[in-house]
ModelCIF file with pLDDT and N, C-alpha, C, O atoms, coordinates in Angstrom:
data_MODEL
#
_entry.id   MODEL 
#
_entity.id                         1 
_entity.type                       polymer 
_entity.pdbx_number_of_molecules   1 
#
_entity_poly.entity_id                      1 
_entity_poly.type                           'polypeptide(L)' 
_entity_poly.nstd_linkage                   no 
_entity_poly.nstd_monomer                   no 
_entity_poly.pdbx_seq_one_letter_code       
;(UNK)(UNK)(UNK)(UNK)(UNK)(UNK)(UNK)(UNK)(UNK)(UNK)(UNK)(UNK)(UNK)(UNK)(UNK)(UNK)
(UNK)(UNK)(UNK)(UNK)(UNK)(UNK)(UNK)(UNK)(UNK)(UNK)(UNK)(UNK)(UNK)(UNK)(UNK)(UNK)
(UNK)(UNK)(UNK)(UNK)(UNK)(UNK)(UNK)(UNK)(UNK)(UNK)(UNK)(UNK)(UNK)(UNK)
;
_entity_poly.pdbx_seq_one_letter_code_can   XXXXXXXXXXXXXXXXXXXXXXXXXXXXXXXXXXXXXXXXXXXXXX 
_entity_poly.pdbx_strand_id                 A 
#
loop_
_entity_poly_seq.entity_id 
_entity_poly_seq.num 
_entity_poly_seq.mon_id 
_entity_poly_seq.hetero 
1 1  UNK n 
1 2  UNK n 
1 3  UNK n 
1 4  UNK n 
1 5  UNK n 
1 6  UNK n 
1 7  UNK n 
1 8  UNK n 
1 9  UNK n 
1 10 UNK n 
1 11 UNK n 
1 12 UNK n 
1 13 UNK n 
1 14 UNK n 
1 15 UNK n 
1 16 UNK n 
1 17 UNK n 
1 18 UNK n 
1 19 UNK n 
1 20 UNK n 
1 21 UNK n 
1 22 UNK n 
1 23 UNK n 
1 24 UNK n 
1 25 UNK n 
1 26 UNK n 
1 27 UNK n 
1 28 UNK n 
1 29 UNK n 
1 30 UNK n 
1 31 UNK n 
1 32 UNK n 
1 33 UNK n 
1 34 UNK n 
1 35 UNK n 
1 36 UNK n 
1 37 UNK n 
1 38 UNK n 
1 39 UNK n 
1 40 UNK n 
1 41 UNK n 
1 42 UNK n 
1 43 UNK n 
1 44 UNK n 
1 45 UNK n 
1 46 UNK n 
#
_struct_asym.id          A 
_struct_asym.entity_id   1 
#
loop_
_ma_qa_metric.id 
_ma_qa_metric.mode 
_ma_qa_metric.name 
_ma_qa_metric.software_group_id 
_ma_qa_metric.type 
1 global pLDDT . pLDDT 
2 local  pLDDT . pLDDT 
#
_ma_qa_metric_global.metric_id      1 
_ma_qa_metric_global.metric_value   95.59 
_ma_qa_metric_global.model_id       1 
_ma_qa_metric_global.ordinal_id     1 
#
loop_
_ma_qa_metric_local.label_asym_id 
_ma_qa_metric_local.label_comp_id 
_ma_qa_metric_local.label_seq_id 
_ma_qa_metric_local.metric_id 
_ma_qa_metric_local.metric_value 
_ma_qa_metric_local.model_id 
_ma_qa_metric_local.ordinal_id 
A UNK 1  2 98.00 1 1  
A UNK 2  2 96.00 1 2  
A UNK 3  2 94.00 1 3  
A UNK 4  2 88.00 1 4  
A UNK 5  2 87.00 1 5  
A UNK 6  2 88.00 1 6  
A UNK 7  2 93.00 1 7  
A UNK 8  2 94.00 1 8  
A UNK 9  2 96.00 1 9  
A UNK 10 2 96.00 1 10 
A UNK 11 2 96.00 1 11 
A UNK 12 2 97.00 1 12 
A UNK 13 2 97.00 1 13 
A UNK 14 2 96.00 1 14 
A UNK 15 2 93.00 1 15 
A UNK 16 2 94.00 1 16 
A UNK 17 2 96.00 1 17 
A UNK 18 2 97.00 1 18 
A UNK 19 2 98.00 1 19 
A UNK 20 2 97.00 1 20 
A UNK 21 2 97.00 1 21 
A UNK 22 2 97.00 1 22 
A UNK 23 2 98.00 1 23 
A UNK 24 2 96.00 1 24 
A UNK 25 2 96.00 1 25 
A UNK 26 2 95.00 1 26 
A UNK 27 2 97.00 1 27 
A UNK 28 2 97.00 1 28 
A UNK 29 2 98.00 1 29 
A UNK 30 2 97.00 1 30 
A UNK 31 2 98.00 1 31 
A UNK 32 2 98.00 1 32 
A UNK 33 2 97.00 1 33 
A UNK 34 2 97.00 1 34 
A UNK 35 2 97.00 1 35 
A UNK 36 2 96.00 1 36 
A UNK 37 2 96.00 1 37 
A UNK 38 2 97.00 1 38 
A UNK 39 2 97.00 1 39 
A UNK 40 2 96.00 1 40 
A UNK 41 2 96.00 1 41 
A UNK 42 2 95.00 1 42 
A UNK 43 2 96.00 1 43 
A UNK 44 2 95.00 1 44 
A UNK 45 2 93.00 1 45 
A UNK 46 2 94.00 1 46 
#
loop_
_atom_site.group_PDB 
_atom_site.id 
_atom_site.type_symbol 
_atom_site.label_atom_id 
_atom_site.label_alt_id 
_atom_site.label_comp_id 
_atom_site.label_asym_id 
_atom_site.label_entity_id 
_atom_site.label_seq_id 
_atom_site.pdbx_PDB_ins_code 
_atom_site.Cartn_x 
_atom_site.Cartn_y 
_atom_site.Cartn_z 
_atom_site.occupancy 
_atom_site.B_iso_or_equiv 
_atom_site.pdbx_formal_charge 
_atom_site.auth_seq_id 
_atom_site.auth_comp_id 
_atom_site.auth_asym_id 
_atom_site.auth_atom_id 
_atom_site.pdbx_PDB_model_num 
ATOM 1   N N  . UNK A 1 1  ? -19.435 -33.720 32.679 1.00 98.00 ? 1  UNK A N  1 
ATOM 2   C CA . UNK A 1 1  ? -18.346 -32.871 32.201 1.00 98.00 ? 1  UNK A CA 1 
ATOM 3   C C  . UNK A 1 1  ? -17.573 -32.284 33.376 1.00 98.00 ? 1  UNK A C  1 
ATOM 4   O O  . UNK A 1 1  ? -18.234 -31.863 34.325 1.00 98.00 ? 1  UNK A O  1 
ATOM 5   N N  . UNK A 1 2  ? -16.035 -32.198 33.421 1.00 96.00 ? 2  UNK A N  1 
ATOM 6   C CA . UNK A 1 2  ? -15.534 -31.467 34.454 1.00 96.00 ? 2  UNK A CA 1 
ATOM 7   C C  . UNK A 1 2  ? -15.270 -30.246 34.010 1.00 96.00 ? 2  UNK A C  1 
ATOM 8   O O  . UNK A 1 2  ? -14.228 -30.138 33.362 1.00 96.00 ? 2  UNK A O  1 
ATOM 9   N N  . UNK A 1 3  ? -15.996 -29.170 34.194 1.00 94.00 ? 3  UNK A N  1 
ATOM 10  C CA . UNK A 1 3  ? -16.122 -28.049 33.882 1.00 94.00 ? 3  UNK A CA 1 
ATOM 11  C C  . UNK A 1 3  ? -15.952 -27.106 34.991 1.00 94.00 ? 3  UNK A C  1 
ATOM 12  O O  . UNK A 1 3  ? -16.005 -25.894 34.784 1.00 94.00 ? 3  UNK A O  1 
ATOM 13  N N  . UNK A 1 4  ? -15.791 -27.495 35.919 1.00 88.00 ? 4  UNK A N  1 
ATOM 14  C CA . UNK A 1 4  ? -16.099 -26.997 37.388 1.00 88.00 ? 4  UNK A CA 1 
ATOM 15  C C  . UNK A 1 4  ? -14.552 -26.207 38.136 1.00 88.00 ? 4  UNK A C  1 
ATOM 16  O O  . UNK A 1 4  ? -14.451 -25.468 39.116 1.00 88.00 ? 4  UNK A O  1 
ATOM 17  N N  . UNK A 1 5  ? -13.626 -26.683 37.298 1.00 87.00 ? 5  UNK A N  1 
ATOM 18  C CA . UNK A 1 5  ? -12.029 -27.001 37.944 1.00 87.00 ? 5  UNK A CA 1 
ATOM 19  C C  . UNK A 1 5  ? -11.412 -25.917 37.053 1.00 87.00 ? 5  UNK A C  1 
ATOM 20  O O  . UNK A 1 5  ? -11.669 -24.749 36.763 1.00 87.00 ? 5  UNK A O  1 
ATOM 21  N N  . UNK A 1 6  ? -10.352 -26.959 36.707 1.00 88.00 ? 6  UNK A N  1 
ATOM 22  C CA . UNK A 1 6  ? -9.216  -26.376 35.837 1.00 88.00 ? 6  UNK A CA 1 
ATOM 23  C C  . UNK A 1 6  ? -9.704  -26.278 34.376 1.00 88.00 ? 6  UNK A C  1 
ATOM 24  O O  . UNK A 1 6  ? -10.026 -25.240 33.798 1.00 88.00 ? 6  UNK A O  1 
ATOM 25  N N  . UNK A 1 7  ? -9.706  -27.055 34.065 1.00 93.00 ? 7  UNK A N  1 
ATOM 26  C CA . UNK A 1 7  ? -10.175 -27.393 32.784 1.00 93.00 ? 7  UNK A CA 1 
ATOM 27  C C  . UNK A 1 7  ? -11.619 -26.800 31.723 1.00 93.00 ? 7  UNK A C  1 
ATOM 28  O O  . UNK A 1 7  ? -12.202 -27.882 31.661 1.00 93.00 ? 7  UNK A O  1 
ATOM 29  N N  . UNK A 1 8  ? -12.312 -26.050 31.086 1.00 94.00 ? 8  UNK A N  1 
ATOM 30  C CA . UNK A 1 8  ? -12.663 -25.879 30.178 1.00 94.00 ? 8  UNK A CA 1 
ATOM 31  C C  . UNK A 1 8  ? -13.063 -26.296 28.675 1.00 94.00 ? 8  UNK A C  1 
ATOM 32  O O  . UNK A 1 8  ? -12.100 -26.449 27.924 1.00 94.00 ? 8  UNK A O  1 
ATOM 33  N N  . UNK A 1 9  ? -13.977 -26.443 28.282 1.00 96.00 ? 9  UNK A N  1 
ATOM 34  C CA . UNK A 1 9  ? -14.688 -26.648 26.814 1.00 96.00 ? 9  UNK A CA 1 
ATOM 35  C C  . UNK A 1 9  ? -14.052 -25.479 25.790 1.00 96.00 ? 9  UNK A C  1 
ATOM 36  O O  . UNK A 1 9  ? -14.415 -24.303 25.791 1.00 96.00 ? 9  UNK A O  1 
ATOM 37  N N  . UNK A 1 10 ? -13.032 -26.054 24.923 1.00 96.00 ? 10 UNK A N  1 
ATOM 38  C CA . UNK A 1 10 ? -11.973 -24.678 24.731 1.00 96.00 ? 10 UNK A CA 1 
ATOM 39  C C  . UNK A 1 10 ? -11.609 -25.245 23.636 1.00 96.00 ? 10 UNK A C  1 
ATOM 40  O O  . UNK A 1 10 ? -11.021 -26.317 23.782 1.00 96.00 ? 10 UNK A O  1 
ATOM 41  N N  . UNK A 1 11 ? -11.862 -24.648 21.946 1.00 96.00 ? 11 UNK A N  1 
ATOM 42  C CA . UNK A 1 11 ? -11.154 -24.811 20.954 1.00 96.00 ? 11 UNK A CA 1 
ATOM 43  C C  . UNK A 1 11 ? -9.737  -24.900 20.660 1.00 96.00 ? 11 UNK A C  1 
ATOM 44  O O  . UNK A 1 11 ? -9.127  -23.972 21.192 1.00 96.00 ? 11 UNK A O  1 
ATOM 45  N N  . UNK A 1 12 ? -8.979  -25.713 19.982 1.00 97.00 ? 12 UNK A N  1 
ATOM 46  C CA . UNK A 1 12 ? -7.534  -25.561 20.141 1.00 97.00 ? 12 UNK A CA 1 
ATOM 47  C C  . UNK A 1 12 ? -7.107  -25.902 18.804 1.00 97.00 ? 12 UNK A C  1 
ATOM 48  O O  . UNK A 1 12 ? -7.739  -26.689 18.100 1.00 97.00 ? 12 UNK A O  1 
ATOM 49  N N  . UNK A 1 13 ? -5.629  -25.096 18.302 1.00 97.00 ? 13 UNK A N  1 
ATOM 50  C CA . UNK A 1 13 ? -5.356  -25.836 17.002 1.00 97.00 ? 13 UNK A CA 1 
ATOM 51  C C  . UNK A 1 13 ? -4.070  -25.809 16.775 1.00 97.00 ? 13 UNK A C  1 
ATOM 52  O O  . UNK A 1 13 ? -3.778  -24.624 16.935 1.00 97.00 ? 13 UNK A O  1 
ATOM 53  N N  . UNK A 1 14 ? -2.790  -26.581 16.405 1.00 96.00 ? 14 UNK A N  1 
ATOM 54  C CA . UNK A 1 14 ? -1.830  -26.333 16.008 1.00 96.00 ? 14 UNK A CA 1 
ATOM 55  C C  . UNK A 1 14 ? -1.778  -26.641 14.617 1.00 96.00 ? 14 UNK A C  1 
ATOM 56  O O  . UNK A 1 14 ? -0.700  -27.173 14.354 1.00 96.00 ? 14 UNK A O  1 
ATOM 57  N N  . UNK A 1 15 ? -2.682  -26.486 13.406 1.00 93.00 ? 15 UNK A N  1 
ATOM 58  C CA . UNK A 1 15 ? -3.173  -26.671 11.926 1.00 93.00 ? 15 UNK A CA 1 
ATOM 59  C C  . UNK A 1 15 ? -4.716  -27.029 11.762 1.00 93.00 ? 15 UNK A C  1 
ATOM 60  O O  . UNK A 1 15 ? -5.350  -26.656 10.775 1.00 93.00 ? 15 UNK A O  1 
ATOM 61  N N  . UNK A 1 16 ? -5.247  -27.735 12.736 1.00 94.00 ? 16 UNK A N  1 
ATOM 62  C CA . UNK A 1 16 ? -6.421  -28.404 12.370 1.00 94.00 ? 16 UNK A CA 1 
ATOM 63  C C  . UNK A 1 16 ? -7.034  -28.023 13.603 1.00 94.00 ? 16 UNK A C  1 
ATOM 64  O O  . UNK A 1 16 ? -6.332  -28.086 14.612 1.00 94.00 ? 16 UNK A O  1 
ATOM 65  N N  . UNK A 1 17 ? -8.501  -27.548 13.726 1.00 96.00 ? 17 UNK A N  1 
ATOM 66  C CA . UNK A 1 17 ? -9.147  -27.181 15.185 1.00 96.00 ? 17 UNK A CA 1 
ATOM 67  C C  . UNK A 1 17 ? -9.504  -28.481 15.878 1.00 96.00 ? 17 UNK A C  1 
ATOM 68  O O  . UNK A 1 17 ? -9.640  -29.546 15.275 1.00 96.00 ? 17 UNK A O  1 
ATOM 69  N N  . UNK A 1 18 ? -9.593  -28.383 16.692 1.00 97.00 ? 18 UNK A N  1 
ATOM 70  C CA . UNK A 1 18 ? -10.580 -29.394 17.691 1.00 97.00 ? 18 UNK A CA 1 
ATOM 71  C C  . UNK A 1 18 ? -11.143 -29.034 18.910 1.00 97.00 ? 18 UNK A C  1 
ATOM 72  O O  . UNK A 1 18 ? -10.539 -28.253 19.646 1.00 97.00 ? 18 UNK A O  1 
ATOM 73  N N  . UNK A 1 19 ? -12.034 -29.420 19.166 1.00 98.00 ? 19 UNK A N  1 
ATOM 74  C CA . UNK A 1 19 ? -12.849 -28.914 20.552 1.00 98.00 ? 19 UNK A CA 1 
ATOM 75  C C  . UNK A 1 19 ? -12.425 -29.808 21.529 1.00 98.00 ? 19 UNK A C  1 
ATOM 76  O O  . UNK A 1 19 ? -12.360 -31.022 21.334 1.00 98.00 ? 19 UNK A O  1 
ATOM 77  N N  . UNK A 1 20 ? -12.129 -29.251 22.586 1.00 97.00 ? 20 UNK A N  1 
ATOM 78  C CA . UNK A 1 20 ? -10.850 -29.972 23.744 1.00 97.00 ? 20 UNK A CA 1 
ATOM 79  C C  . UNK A 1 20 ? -12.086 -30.136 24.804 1.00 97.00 ? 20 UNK A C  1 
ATOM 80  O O  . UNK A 1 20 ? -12.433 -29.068 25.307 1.00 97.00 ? 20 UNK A O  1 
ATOM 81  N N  . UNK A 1 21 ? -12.794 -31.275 25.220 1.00 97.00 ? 21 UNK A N  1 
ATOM 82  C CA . UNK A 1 21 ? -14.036 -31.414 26.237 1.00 97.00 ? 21 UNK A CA 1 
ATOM 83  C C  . UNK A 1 21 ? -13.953 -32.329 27.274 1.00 97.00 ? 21 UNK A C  1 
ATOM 84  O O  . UNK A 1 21 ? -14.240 -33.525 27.229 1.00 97.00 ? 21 UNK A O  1 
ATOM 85  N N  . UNK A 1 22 ? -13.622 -31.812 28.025 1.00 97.00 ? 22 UNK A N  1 
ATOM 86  C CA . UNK A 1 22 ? -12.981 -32.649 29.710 1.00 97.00 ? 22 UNK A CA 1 
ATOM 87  C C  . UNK A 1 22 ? -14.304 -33.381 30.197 1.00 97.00 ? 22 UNK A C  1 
ATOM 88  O O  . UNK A 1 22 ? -15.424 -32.874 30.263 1.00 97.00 ? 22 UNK A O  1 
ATOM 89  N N  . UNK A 1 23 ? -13.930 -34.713 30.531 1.00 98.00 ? 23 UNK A N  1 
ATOM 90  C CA . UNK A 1 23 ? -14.908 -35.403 31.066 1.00 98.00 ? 23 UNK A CA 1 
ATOM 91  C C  . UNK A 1 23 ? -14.908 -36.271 32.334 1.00 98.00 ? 23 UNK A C  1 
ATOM 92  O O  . UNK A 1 23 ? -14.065 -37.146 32.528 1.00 98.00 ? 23 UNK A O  1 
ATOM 93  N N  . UNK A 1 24 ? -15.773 -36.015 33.072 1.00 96.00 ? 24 UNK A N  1 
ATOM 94  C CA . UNK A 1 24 ? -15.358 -36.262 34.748 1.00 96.00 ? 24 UNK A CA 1 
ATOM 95  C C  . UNK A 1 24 ? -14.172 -38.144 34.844 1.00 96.00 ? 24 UNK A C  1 
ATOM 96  O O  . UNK A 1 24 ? -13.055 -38.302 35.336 1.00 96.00 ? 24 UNK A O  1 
ATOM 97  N N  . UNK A 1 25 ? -15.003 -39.075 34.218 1.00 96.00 ? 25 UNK A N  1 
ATOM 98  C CA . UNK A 1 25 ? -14.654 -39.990 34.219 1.00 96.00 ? 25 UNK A CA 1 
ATOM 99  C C  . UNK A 1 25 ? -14.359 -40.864 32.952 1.00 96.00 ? 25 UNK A C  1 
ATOM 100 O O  . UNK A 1 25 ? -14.797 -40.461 31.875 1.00 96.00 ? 25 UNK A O  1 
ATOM 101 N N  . UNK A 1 26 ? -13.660 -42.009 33.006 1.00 95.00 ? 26 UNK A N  1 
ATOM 102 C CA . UNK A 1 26 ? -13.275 -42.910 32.243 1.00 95.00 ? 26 UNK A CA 1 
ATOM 103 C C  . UNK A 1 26 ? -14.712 -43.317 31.470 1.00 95.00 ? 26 UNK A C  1 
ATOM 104 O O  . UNK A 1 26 ? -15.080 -43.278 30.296 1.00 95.00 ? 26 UNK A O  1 
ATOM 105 N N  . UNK A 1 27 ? -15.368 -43.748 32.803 1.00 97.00 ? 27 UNK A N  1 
ATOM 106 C CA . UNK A 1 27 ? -16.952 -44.058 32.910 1.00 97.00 ? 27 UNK A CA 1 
ATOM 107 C C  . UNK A 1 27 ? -17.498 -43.893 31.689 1.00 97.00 ? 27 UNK A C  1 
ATOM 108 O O  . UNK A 1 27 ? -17.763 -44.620 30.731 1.00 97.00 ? 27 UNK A O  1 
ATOM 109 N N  . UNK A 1 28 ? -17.648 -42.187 32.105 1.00 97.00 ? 28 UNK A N  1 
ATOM 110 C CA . UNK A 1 28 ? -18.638 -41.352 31.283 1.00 97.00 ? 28 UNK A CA 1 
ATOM 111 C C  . UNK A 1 28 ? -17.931 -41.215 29.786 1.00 97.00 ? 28 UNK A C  1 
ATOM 112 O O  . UNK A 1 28 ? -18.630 -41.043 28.787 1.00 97.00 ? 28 UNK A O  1 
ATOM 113 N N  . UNK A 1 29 ? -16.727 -41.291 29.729 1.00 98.00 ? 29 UNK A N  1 
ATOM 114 C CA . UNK A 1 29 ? -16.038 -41.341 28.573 1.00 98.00 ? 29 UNK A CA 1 
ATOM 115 C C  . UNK A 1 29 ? -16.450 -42.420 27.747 1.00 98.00 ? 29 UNK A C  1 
ATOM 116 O O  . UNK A 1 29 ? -16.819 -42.170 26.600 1.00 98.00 ? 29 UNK A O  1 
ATOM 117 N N  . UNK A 1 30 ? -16.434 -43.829 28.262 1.00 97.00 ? 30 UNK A N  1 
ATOM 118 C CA . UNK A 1 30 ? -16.952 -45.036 27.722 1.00 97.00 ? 30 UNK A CA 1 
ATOM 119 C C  . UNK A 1 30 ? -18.456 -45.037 26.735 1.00 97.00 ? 30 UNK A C  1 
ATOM 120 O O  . UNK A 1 30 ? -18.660 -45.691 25.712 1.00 97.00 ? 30 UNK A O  1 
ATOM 121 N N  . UNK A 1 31 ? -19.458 -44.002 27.489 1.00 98.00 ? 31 UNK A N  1 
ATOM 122 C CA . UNK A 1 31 ? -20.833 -43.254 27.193 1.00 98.00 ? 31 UNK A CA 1 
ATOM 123 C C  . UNK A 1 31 ? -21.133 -42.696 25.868 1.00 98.00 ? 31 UNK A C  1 
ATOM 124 O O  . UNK A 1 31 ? -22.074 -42.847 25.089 1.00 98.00 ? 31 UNK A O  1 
ATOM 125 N N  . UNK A 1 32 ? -19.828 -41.866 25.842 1.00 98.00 ? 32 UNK A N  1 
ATOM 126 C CA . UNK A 1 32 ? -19.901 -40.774 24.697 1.00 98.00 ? 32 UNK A CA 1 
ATOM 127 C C  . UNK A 1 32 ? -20.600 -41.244 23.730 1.00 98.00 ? 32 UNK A C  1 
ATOM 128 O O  . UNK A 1 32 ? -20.471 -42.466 23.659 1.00 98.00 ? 32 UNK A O  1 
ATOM 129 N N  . UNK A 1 33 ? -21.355 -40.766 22.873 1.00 97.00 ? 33 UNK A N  1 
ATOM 130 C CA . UNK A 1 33 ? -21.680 -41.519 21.495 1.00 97.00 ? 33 UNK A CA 1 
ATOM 131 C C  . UNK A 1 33 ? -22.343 -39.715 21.082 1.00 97.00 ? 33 UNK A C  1 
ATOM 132 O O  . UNK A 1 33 ? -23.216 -39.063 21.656 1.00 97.00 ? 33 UNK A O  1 
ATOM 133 N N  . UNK A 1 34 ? -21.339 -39.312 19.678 1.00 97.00 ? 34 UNK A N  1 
ATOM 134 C CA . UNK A 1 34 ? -21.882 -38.005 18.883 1.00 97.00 ? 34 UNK A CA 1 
ATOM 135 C C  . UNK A 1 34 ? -23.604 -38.094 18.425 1.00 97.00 ? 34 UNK A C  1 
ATOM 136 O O  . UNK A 1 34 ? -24.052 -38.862 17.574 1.00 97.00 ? 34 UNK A O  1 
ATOM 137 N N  . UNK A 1 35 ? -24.283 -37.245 19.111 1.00 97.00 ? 35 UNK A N  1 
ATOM 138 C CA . UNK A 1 35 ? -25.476 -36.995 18.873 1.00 97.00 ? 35 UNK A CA 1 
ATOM 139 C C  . UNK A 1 35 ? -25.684 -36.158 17.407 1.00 97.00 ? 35 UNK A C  1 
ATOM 140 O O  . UNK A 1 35 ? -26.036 -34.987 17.551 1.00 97.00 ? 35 UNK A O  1 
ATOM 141 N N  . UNK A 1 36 ? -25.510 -36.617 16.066 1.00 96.00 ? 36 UNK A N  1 
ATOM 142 C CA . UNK A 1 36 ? -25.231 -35.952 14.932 1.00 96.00 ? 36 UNK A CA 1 
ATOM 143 C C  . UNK A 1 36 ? -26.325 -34.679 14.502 1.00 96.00 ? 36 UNK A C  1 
ATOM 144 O O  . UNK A 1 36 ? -26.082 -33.685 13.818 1.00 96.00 ? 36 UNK A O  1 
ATOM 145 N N  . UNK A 1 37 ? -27.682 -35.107 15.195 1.00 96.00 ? 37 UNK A N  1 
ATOM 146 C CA . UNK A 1 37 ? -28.470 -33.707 14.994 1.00 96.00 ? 37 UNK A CA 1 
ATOM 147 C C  . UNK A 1 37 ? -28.238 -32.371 15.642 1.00 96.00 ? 37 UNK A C  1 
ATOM 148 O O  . UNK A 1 37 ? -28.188 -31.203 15.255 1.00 96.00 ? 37 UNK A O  1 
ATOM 149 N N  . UNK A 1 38 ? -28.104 -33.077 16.903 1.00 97.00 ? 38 UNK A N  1 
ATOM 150 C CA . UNK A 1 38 ? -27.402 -31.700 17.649 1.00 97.00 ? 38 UNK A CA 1 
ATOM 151 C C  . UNK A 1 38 ? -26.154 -30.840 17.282 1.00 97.00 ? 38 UNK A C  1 
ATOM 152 O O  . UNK A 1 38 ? -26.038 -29.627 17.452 1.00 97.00 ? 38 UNK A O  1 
ATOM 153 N N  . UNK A 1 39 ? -24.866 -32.058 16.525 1.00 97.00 ? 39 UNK A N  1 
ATOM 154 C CA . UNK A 1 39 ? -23.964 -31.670 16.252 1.00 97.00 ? 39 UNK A CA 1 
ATOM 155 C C  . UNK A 1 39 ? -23.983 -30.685 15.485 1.00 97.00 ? 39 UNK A C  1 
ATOM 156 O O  . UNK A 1 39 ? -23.206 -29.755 15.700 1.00 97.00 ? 39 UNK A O  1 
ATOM 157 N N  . UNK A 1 40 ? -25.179 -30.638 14.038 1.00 96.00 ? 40 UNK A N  1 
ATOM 158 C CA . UNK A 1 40 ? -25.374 -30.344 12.615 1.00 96.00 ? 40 UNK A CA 1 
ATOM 159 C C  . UNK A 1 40 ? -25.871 -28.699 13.088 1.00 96.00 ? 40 UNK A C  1 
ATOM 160 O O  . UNK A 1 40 ? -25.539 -27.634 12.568 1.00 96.00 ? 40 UNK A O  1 
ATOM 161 N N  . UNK A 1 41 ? -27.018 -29.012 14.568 1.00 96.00 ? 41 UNK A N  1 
ATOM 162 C CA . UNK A 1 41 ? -27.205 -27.516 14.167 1.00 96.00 ? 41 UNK A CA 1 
ATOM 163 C C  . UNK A 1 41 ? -26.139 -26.707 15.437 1.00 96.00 ? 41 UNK A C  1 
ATOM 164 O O  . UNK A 1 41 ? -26.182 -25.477 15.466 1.00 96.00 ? 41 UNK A O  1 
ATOM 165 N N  . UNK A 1 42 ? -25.384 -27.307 16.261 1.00 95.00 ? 42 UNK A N  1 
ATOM 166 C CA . UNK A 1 42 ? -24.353 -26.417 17.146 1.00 95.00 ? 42 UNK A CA 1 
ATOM 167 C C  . UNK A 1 42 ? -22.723 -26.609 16.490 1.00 95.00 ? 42 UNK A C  1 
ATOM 168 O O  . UNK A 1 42 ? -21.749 -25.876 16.665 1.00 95.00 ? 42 UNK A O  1 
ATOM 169 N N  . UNK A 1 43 ? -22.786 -27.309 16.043 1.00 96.00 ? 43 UNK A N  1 
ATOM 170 C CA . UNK A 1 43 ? -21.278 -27.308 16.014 1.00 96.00 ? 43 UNK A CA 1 
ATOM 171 C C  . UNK A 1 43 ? -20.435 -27.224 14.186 1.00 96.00 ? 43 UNK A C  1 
ATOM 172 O O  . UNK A 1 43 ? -19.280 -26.876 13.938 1.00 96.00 ? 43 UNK A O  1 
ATOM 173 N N  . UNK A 1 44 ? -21.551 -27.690 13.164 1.00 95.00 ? 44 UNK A N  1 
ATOM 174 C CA . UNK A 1 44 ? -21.098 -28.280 11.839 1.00 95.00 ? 44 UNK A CA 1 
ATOM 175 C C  . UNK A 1 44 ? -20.788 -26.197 11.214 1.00 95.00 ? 44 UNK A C  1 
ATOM 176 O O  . UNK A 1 44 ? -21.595 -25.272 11.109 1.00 95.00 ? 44 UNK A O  1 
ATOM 177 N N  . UNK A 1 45 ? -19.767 -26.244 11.039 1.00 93.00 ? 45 UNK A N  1 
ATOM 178 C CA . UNK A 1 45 ? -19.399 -24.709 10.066 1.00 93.00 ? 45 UNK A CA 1 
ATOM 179 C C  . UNK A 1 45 ? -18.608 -23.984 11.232 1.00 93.00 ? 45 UNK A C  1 
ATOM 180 O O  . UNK A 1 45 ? -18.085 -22.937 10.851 1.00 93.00 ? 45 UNK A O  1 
ATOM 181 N N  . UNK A 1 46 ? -18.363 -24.349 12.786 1.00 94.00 ? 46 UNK A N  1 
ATOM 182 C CA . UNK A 1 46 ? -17.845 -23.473 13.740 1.00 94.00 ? 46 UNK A CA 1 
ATOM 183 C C  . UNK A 1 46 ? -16.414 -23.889 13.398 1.00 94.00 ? 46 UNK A C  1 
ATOM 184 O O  . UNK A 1 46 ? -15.464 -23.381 13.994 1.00 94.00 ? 46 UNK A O  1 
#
């Protein structure tokens, strides 16, 4: 995650929310895959 800089893990919405999550590389972007248990108990109702 590039968390280190400019950029931030930062809700955003112009109608609909989304969680805005900066990621160092293309690379690591390629990686991603939603971990749905984790999701269910950190993120599902926020």
């Amino acid at each position: 995650l590039a968390v280190d800089g400019d950029y931030a893990i930062e809700g955003v919405s112009v109608g609909e929310p989304f969680l805005i999550i900066p990621v160092r590389s293309i690379e690591a972007l390629g990686r991603a895959r939603i971990n749905l248990q984790k999701w269910e108990t950190t993120l599902r109702g926020s």
